[in-house]
C-alpha atoms as a PDB file:
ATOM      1  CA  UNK A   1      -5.723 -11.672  -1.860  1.00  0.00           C
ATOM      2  CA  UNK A   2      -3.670 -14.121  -4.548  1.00  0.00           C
ATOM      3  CA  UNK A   3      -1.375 -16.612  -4.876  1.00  0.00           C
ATOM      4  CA  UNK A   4       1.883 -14.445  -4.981  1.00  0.00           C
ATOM      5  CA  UNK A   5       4.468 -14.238  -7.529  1.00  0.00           C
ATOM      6  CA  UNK A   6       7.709 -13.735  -6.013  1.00  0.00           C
ATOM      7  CA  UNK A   7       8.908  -9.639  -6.687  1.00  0.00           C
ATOM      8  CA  UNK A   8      11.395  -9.554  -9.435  1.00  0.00           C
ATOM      9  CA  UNK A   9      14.976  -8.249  -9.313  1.00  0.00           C
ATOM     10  CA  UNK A  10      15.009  -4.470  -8.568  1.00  0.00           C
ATOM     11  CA  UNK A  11      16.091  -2.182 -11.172  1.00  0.00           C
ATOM     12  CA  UNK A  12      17.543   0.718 -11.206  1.00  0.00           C
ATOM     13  CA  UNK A  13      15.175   2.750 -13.442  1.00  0.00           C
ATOM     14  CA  UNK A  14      11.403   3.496 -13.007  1.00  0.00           C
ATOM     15  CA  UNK A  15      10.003   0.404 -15.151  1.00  0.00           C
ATOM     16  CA  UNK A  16       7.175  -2.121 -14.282  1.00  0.00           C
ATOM     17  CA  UNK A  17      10.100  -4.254 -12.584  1.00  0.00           C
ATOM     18  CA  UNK A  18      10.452  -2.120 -10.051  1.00  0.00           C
ATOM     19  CA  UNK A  19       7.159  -0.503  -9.640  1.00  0.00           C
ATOM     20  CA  UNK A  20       6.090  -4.593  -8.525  1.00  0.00           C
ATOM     21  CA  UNK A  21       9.321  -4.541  -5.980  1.00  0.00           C
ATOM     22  CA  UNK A  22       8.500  -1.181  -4.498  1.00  0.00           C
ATOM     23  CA  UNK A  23       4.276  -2.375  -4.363  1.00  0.00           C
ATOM     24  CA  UNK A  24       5.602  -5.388  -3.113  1.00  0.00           C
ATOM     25  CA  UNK A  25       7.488  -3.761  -0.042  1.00  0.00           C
ATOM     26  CA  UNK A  26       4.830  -1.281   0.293  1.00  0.00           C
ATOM     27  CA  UNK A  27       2.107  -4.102   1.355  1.00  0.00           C
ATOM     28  CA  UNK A  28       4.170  -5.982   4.106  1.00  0.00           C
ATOM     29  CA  UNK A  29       5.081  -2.663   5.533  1.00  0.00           C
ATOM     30  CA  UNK A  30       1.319  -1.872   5.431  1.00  0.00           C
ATOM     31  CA  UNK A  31       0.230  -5.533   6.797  1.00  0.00           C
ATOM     32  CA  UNK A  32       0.216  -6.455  10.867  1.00  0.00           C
ATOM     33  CA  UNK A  33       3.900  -6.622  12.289  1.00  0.00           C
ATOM     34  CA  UNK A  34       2.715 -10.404  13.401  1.00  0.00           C
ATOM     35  CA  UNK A  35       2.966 -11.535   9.533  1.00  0.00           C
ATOM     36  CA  UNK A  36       5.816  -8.968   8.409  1.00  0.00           C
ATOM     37  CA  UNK A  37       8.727 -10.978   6.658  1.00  0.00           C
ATOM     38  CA  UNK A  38      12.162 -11.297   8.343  1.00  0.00           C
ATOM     39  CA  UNK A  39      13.855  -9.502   5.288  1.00  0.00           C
ATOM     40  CA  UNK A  40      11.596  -6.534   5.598  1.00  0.00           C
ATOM     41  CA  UNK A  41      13.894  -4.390   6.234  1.00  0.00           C
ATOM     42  CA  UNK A  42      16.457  -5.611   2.924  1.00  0.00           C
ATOM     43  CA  UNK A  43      13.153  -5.476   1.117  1.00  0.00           C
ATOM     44  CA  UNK A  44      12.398  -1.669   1.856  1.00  0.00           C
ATOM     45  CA  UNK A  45      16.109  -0.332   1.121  1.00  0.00           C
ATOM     46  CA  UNK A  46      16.035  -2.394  -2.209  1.00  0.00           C
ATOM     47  CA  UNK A  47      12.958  -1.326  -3.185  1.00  0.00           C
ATOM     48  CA  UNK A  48      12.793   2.648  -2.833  1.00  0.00           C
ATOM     49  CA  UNK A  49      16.699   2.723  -2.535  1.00  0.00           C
ATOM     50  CA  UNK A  50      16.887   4.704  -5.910  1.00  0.00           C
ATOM     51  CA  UNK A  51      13.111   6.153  -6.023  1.00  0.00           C
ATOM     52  CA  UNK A  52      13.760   9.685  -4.829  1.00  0.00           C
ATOM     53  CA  UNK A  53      16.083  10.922  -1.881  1.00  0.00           C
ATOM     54  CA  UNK A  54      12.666  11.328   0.247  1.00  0.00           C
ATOM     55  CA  UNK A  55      11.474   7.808  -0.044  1.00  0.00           C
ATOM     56  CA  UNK A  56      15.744   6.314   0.340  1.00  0.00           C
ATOM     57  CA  UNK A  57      15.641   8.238   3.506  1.00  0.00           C
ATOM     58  CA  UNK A  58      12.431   7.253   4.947  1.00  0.00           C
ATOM     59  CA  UNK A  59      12.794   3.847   3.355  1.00  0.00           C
ATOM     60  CA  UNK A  60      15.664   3.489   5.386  1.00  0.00           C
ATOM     61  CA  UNK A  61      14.060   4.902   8.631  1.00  0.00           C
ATOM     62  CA  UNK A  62      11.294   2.002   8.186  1.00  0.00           C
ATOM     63  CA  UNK A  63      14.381  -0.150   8.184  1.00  0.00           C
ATOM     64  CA  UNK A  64      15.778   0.609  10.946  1.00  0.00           C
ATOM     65  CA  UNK A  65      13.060   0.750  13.522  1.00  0.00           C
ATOM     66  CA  UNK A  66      12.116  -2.658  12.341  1.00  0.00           C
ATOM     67  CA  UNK A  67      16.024  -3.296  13.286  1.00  0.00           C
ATOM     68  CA  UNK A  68      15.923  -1.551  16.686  1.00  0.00           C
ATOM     69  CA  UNK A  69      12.569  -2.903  17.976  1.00  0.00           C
ATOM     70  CA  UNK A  70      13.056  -5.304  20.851  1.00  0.00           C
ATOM     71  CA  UNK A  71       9.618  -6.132  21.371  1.00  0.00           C
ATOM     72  CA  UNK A  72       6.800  -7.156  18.991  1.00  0.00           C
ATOM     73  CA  UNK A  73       4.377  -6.273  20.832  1.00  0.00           C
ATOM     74  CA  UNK A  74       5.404  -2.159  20.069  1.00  0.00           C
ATOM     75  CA  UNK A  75       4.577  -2.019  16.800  1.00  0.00           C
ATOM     76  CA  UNK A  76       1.405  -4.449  16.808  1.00  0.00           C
ATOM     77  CA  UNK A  77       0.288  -1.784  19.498  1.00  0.00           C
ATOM     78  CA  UNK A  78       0.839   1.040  17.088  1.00  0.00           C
ATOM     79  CA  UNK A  79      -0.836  -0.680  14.358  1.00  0.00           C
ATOM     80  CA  UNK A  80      -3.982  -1.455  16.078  1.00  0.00           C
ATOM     81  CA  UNK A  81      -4.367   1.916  17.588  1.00  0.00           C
ATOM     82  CA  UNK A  82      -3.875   3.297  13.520  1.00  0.00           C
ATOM     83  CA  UNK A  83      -5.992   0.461  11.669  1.00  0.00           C
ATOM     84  CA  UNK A  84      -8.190  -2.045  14.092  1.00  0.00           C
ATOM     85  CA  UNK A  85      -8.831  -0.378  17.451  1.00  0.00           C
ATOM     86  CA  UNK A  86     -10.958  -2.169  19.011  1.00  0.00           C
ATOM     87  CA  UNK A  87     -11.833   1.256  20.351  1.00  0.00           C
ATOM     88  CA  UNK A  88     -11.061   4.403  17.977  1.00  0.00           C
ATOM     89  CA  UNK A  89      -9.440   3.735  14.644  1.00  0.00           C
ATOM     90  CA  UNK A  90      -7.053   6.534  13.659  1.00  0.00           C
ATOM     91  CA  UNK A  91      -7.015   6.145  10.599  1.00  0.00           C
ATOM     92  CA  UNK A  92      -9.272   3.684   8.797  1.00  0.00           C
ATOM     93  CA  UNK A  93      -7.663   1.238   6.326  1.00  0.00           C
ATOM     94  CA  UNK A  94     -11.271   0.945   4.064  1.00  0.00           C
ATOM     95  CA  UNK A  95     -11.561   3.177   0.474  1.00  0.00           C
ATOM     96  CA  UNK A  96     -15.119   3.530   2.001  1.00  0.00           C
ATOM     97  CA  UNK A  97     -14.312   5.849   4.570  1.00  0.00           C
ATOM     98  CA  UNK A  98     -12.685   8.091   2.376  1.00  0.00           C
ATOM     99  CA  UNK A  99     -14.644   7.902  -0.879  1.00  0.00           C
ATOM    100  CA  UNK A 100     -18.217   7.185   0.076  1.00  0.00           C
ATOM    101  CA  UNK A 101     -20.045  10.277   1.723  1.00  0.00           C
ATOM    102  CA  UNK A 102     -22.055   7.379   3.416  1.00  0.00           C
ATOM    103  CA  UNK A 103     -18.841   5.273   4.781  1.00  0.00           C
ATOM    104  CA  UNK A 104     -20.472   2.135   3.821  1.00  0.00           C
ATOM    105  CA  UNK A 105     -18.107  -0.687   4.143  1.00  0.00           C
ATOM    106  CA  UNK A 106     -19.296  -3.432   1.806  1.00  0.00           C
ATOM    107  CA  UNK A 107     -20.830  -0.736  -0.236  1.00  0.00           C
ATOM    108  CA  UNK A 108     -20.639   0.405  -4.093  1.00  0.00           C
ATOM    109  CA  UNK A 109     -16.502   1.966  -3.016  1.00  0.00           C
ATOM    110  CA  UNK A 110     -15.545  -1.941  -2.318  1.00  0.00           C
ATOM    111  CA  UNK A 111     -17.273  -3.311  -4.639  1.00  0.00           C
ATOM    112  CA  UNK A 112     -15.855  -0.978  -7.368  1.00  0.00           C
ATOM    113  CA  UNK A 113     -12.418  -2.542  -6.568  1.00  0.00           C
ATOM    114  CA  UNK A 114     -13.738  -5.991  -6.706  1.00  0.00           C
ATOM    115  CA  UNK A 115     -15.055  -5.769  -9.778  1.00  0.00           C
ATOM    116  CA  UNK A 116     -11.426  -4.135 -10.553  1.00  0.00           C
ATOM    117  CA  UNK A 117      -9.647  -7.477  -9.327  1.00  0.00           C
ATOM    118  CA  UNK A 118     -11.829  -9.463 -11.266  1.00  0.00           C
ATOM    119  CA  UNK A 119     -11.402  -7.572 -14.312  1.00  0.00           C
ATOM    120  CA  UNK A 120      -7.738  -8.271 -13.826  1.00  0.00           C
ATOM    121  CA  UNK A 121      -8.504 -11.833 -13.135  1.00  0.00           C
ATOM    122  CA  UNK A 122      -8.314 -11.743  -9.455  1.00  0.00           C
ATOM    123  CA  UNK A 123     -11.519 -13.416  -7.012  1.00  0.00           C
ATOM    124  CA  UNK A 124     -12.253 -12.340  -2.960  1.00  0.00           C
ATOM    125  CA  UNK A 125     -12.727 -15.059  -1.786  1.00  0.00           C
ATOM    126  CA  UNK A 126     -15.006 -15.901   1.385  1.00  0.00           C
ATOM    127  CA  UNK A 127     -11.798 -16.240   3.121  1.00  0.00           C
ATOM    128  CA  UNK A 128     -10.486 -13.128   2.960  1.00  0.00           C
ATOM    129  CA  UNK A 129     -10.319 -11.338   6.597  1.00  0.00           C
ATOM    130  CA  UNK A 130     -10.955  -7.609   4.751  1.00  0.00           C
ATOM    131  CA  UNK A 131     -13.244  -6.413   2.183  1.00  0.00           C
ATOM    132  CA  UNK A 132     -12.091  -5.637  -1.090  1.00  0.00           C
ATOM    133  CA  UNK A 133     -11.325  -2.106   0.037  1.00  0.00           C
ATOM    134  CA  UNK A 134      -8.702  -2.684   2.272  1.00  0.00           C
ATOM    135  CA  UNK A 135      -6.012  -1.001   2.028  1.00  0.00           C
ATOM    136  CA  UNK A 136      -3.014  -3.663   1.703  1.00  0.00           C
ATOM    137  CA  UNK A 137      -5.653  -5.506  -0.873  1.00  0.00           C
ATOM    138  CA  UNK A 138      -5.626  -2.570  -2.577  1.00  0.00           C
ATOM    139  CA  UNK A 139      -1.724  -1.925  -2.539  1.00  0.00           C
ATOM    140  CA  UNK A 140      -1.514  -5.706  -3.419  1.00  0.00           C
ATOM    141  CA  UNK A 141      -3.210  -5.563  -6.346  1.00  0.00           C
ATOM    142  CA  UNK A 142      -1.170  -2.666  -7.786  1.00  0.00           C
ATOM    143  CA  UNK A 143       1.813  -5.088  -7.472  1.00  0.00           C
ATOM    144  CA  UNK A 144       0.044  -7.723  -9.225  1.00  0.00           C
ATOM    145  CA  UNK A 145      -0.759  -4.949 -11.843  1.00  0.00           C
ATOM    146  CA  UNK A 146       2.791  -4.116 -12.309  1.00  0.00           C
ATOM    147  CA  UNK A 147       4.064  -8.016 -11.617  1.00  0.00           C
ATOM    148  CA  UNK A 148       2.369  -8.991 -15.208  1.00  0.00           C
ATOM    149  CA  UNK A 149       3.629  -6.035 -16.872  1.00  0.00           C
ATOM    150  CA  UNK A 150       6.884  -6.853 -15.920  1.00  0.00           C
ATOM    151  CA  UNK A 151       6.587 -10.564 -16.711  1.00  0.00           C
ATOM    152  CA  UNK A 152       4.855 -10.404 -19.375  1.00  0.00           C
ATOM    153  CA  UNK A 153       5.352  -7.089 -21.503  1.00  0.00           C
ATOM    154  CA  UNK A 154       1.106  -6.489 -22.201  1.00  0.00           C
ATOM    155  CA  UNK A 155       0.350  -2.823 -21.968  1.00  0.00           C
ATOM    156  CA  UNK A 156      -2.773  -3.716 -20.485  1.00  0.00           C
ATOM    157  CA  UNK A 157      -1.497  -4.240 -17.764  1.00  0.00           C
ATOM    158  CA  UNK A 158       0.080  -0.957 -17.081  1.00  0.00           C
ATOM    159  CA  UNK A 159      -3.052   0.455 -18.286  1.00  0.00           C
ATOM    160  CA  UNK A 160      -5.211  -1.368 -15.661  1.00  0.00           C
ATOM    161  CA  UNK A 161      -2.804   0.355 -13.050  1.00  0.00           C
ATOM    162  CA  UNK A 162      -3.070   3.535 -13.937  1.00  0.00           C
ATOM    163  CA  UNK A 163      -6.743   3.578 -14.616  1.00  0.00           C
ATOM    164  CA  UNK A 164      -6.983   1.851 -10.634  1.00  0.00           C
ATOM    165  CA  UNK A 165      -4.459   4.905  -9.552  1.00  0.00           C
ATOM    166  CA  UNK A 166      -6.308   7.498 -10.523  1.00  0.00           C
ATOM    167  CA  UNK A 167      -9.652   5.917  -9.651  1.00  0.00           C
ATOM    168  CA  UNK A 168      -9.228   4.199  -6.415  1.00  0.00           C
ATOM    169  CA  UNK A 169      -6.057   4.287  -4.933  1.00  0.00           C
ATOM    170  CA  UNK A 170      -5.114   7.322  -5.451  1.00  0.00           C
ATOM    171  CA  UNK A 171      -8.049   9.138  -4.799  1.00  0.00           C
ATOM    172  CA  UNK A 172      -7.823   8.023  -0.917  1.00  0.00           C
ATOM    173  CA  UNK A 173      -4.119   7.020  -0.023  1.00  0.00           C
ATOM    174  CA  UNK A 174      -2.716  10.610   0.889  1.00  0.00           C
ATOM    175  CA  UNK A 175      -6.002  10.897   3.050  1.00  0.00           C
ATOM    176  CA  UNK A 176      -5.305   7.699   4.589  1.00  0.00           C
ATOM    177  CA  UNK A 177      -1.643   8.609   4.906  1.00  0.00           C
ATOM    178  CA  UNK A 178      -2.729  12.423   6.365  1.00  0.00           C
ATOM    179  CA  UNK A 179      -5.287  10.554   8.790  1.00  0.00           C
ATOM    180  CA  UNK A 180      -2.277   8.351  10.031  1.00  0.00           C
ATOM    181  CA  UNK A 181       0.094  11.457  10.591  1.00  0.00           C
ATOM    182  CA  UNK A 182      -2.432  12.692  13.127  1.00  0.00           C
ATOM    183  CA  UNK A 183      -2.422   9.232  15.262  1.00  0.00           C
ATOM    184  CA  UNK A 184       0.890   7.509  14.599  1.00  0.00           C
ATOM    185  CA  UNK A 185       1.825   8.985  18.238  1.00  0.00           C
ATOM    186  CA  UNK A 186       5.230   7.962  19.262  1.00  0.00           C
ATOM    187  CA  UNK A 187       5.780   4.943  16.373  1.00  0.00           C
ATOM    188  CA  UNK A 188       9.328   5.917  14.645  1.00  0.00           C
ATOM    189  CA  UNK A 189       8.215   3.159  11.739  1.00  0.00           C
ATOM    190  CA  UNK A 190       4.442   4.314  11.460  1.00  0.00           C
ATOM    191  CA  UNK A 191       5.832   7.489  11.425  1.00  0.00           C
ATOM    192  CA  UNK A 192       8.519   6.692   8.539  1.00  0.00           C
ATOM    193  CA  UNK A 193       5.737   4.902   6.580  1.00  0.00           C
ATOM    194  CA  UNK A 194       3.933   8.034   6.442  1.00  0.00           C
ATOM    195  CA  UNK A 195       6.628  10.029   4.847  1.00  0.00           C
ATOM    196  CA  UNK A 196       7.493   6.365   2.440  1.00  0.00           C
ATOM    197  CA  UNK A 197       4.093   6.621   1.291  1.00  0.00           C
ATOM    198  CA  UNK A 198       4.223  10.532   0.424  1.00  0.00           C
ATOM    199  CA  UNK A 199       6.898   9.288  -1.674  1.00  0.00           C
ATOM    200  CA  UNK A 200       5.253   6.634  -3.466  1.00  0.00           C
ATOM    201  CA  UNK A 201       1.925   8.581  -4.002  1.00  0.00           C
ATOM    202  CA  UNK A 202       3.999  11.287  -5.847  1.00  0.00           C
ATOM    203  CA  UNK A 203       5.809   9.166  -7.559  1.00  0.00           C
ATOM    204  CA  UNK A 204       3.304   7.149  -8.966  1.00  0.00           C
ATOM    205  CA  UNK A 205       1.256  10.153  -9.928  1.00  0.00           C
ATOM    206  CA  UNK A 206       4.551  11.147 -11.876  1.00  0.00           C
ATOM    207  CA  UNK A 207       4.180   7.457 -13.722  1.00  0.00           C
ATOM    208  CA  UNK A 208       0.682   6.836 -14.027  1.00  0.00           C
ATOM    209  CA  UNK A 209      -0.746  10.145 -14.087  1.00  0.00           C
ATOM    210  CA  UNK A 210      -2.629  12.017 -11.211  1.00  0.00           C
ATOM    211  CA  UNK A 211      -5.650  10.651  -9.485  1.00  0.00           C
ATOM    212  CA  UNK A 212      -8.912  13.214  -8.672  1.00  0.00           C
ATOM    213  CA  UNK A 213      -8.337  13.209  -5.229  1.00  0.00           C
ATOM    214  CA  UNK A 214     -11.211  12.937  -2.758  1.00  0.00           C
ATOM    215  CA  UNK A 215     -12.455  15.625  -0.030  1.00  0.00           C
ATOM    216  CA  UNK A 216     -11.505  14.894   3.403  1.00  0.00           C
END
Protein backbone atom coordinates (compact mmCIF):
# COMPACT_ATOMS: atom_id res chain seq x y z
CA UNK A 1 0.00 0.00 0.00
CA UNK A 2 3.24 2.54 0.72
CA UNK A 3 6.61 2.90 0.49
CA UNK A 4 7.65 1.26 3.89
CA UNK A 5 9.55 2.65 6.66
CA UNK A 6 11.61 0.11 8.19
CA UNK A 7 9.85 -1.00 11.98
CA UNK A 8 11.76 0.64 14.70
CA UNK A 9 13.60 -1.03 17.60
CA UNK A 10 11.13 -2.92 19.86
CA UNK A 11 10.52 -1.68 23.22
CA UNK A 12 9.72 -3.05 26.05
CA UNK A 13 6.67 -0.96 27.08
CA UNK A 14 3.32 -0.39 25.23
CA UNK A 15 4.36 2.96 23.28
CA UNK A 16 3.85 3.90 19.54
CA UNK A 17 7.41 2.15 19.00
CA UNK A 18 6.19 -0.91 19.51
CA UNK A 19 2.64 -0.76 18.54
CA UNK A 20 4.48 -0.09 14.63
CA UNK A 21 6.80 -3.40 15.37
CA UNK A 22 3.93 -5.55 16.53
CA UNK A 23 1.52 -3.94 13.22
CA UNK A 24 4.46 -4.50 11.36
CA UNK A 25 4.72 -8.37 12.17
CA UNK A 26 1.08 -8.62 12.18
CA UNK A 27 0.84 -7.80 8.21
CA UNK A 28 3.55 -10.30 6.88
CA UNK A 29 2.01 -12.93 9.02
CA UNK A 30 -1.34 -11.90 7.44
CA UNK A 31 0.20 -11.59 3.70
CA UNK A 32 0.66 -14.92 1.23
CA UNK A 33 3.51 -17.30 2.59
CA UNK A 34 5.06 -16.70 -1.18
CA UNK A 35 6.11 -12.96 -0.06
CA UNK A 36 6.61 -13.69 3.84
CA UNK A 37 10.18 -12.41 4.93
CA UNK A 38 12.93 -14.90 5.93
CA UNK A 39 13.12 -13.29 9.50
CA UNK A 40 9.46 -13.81 10.09
CA UNK A 41 9.77 -15.79 12.59
CA UNK A 42 12.61 -13.26 14.72
CA UNK A 43 10.08 -10.64 13.73
CA UNK A 44 6.99 -12.29 15.56
CA UNK A 45 8.94 -13.25 18.94
CA UNK A 46 10.34 -9.59 18.99
CA UNK A 47 7.35 -8.09 18.39
CA UNK A 48 4.61 -9.63 20.85
CA UNK A 49 7.50 -11.16 23.01
CA UNK A 50 6.44 -8.85 26.00
CA UNK A 51 2.65 -8.02 24.87
CA UNK A 52 0.78 -10.43 27.11
CA UNK A 53 1.63 -14.19 27.96
CA UNK A 54 -1.28 -15.14 25.31
CA UNK A 55 0.14 -13.36 22.36
CA UNK A 56 4.33 -14.58 23.62
CA UNK A 57 2.89 -17.99 23.44
CA UNK A 58 1.07 -17.94 20.28
CA UNK A 59 3.63 -15.54 18.88
CA UNK A 60 5.97 -18.14 19.37
CA UNK A 61 3.73 -20.98 17.94
CA UNK A 62 3.56 -18.77 14.58
CA UNK A 63 7.30 -19.06 14.88
CA UNK A 64 7.77 -22.21 14.96
CA UNK A 65 5.54 -23.69 12.33
CA UNK A 66 7.10 -21.23 9.99
CA UNK A 67 10.44 -23.11 11.37
CA UNK A 68 9.11 -26.67 10.97
CA UNK A 69 7.43 -26.32 7.54
CA UNK A 70 9.28 -28.27 4.88
CA UNK A 71 7.22 -27.37 2.11
CA UNK A 72 5.84 -24.02 0.86
CA UNK A 73 3.37 -25.18 -0.76
CA UNK A 74 1.47 -26.16 2.99
CA UNK A 75 0.86 -23.02 4.08
CA UNK A 76 0.06 -21.24 0.60
CA UNK A 77 -2.61 -24.14 0.56
CA UNK A 78 -3.98 -23.08 3.89
CA UNK A 79 -4.03 -19.56 2.99
CA UNK A 80 -5.94 -19.85 -0.13
CA UNK A 81 -8.49 -22.16 1.27
CA UNK A 82 -8.90 -19.13 4.33
CA UNK A 83 -8.58 -15.89 2.02
CA UNK A 84 -8.67 -16.55 -2.05
CA UNK A 85 -10.35 -19.88 -2.80
CA UNK A 86 -10.83 -20.02 -5.95
CA UNK A 87 -13.78 -22.04 -4.72
CA UNK A 88 -15.18 -21.18 -1.05
CA UNK A 89 -13.42 -18.51 0.93
CA UNK A 90 -13.42 -19.29 4.65
CA UNK A 91 -13.05 -16.45 5.79
CA UNK A 92 -13.08 -13.33 3.63
CA UNK A 93 -10.18 -10.85 4.00
CA UNK A 94 -12.64 -7.59 2.75
CA UNK A 95 -14.21 -5.02 5.73
CA UNK A 96 -17.18 -5.37 3.23
CA UNK A 97 -18.17 -8.66 4.12
CA UNK A 98 -18.34 -7.95 7.57
CA UNK A 99 -19.60 -4.36 7.79
CA UNK A 100 -21.85 -3.85 4.81
CA UNK A 101 -25.31 -5.73 5.13
CA UNK A 102 -24.98 -5.67 1.23
CA UNK A 103 -21.21 -7.23 1.03
CA UNK A 104 -20.36 -4.84 -1.62
CA UNK A 105 -16.73 -4.97 -2.33
CA UNK A 106 -15.76 -1.62 -3.83
CA UNK A 107 -18.62 -0.18 -1.95
CA UNK A 108 -19.10 2.83 0.68
CA UNK A 109 -17.04 0.05 3.63
CA UNK A 110 -13.78 0.38 1.20
CA UNK A 111 -14.11 3.44 0.32
CA UNK A 112 -14.48 4.68 3.96
CA UNK A 113 -10.89 3.38 4.51
CA UNK A 114 -9.62 5.03 1.46
CA UNK A 115 -10.66 8.12 2.24
CA UNK A 116 -8.97 7.13 5.79
CA UNK A 117 -5.48 6.55 3.98
CA UNK A 118 -5.76 9.61 2.25
CA UNK A 119 -6.58 11.58 5.16
CA UNK A 120 -3.38 10.21 6.57
CA UNK A 121 -1.64 10.99 3.38
CA UNK A 122 -1.67 7.62 1.89
CA UNK A 123 -3.07 7.00 -2.20
CA UNK A 124 -4.45 3.27 -3.71
CA UNK A 125 -3.06 3.25 -6.37
CA UNK A 126 -4.33 1.42 -9.69
CA UNK A 127 -1.74 -1.04 -8.86
CA UNK A 128 -2.79 -2.32 -5.91
CA UNK A 129 -3.95 -6.19 -6.23
CA UNK A 130 -6.82 -5.55 -3.22
CA UNK A 131 -9.25 -2.92 -2.56
CA UNK A 132 -8.78 -0.61 0.11
CA UNK A 133 -10.56 -3.00 2.45
CA UNK A 134 -8.27 -5.64 2.56
CA UNK A 135 -7.34 -6.82 5.36
CA UNK A 136 -3.32 -6.62 5.41
CA UNK A 137 -4.02 -2.89 3.80
CA UNK A 138 -5.87 -2.33 6.59
CA UNK A 139 -3.35 -3.81 9.26
CA UNK A 140 -0.69 -1.87 7.19
CA UNK A 141 -1.97 1.23 7.64
CA UNK A 142 -2.29 0.93 11.44
CA UNK A 143 1.54 0.49 11.36
CA UNK A 144 1.99 3.46 9.34
CA UNK A 145 -0.35 5.16 11.95
CA UNK A 146 1.79 4.18 14.77
CA UNK A 147 5.29 4.41 12.53
CA UNK A 148 4.76 8.47 12.51
CA UNK A 149 3.83 8.60 16.00
CA UNK A 150 6.79 6.98 16.88
CA UNK A 151 9.02 8.98 14.54
CA UNK A 152 7.69 11.85 14.85
CA UNK A 153 5.96 12.52 18.36
CA UNK A 154 2.39 14.30 16.65
CA UNK A 155 -0.60 13.15 18.61
CA UNK A 156 -2.41 13.10 15.54
CA UNK A 157 -1.19 10.44 14.68
CA UNK A 158 -2.18 8.27 17.52
CA UNK A 159 -5.43 9.88 17.23
CA UNK A 160 -5.94 8.82 13.56
CA UNK A 161 -5.34 5.17 14.94
CA UNK A 162 -7.60 5.02 17.36
CA UNK A 163 -10.37 6.78 15.58
CA UNK A 164 -9.55 3.86 12.47
CA UNK A 165 -9.68 1.11 15.51
CA UNK A 166 -12.74 1.72 16.66
CA UNK A 167 -14.26 2.52 13.26
CA UNK A 168 -12.91 0.05 10.87
CA UNK A 169 -10.62 -2.30 12.09
CA UNK A 170 -11.88 -3.12 14.93
CA UNK A 171 -15.31 -3.36 14.19
CA UNK A 172 -14.53 -6.53 11.81
CA UNK A 173 -11.10 -8.18 12.85
CA UNK A 174 -12.43 -10.60 15.69
CA UNK A 175 -15.16 -11.57 13.03
CA UNK A 176 -12.59 -12.14 10.55
CA UNK A 177 -10.43 -13.87 13.13
CA UNK A 178 -13.80 -16.06 14.45
CA UNK A 179 -14.58 -16.81 10.61
CA UNK A 180 -10.90 -18.16 10.28
CA UNK A 181 -11.17 -20.41 13.51
CA UNK A 182 -13.96 -22.27 11.75
CA UNK A 183 -11.75 -23.06 8.43
CA UNK A 184 -8.10 -22.97 9.46
CA UNK A 185 -8.48 -26.98 9.36
CA UNK A 186 -5.27 -28.65 10.16
CA UNK A 187 -2.79 -25.27 9.72
CA UNK A 188 -0.69 -25.17 13.20
CA UNK A 189 0.37 -21.34 11.99
CA UNK A 190 -3.23 -20.26 10.74
CA UNK A 191 -4.26 -21.70 13.72
CA UNK A 192 -1.62 -19.72 16.02
CA UNK A 193 -2.49 -16.51 14.09
CA UNK A 194 -5.90 -16.83 15.25
CA UNK A 195 -5.12 -16.90 18.88
CA UNK A 196 -1.99 -13.85 17.96
CA UNK A 197 -4.69 -11.83 16.70
CA UNK A 198 -7.13 -12.36 19.84
CA UNK A 199 -4.23 -10.94 21.47
CA UNK A 200 -3.67 -7.96 19.53
CA UNK A 201 -7.44 -7.05 19.19
CA UNK A 202 -7.60 -6.94 23.06
CA UNK A 203 -4.79 -5.30 23.42
CA UNK A 204 -5.31 -2.60 21.24
CA UNK A 205 -8.80 -2.06 22.55
CA UNK A 206 -6.90 -1.69 26.00
CA UNK A 207 -4.70 1.26 24.10
CA UNK A 208 -6.93 2.84 21.81
CA UNK A 209 -10.17 2.28 23.27
CA UNK A 210 -12.91 -0.29 22.17
CA UNK A 211 -14.35 -0.43 18.72
CA UNK A 212 -18.51 -0.95 18.23
CA UNK A 213 -18.18 -4.20 17.00
CA UNK A 214 -20.25 -5.40 14.05
CA UNK A 215 -23.03 -8.31 13.93
CA UNK A 216 -21.95 -11.43 12.43
Amino acid sequence: MMSQPQPAAAEPVIDATREANLWFALTRAFSPPSSWPQDLPELLRAAFSDLSAEAACAAEACAAAVEECADPLVPARAHAALFVGPFAVAAPPWASFYLDPEQRLMGPVANAAAEAYAEAGLAMTGAQAEPPDHITHALEFMYYLAFREATLGDPVWRERRARFWRGHLGRWLPLLVAAMEKGVGDSDFYRSLVALSRAVAAATDATLGAAERAQA
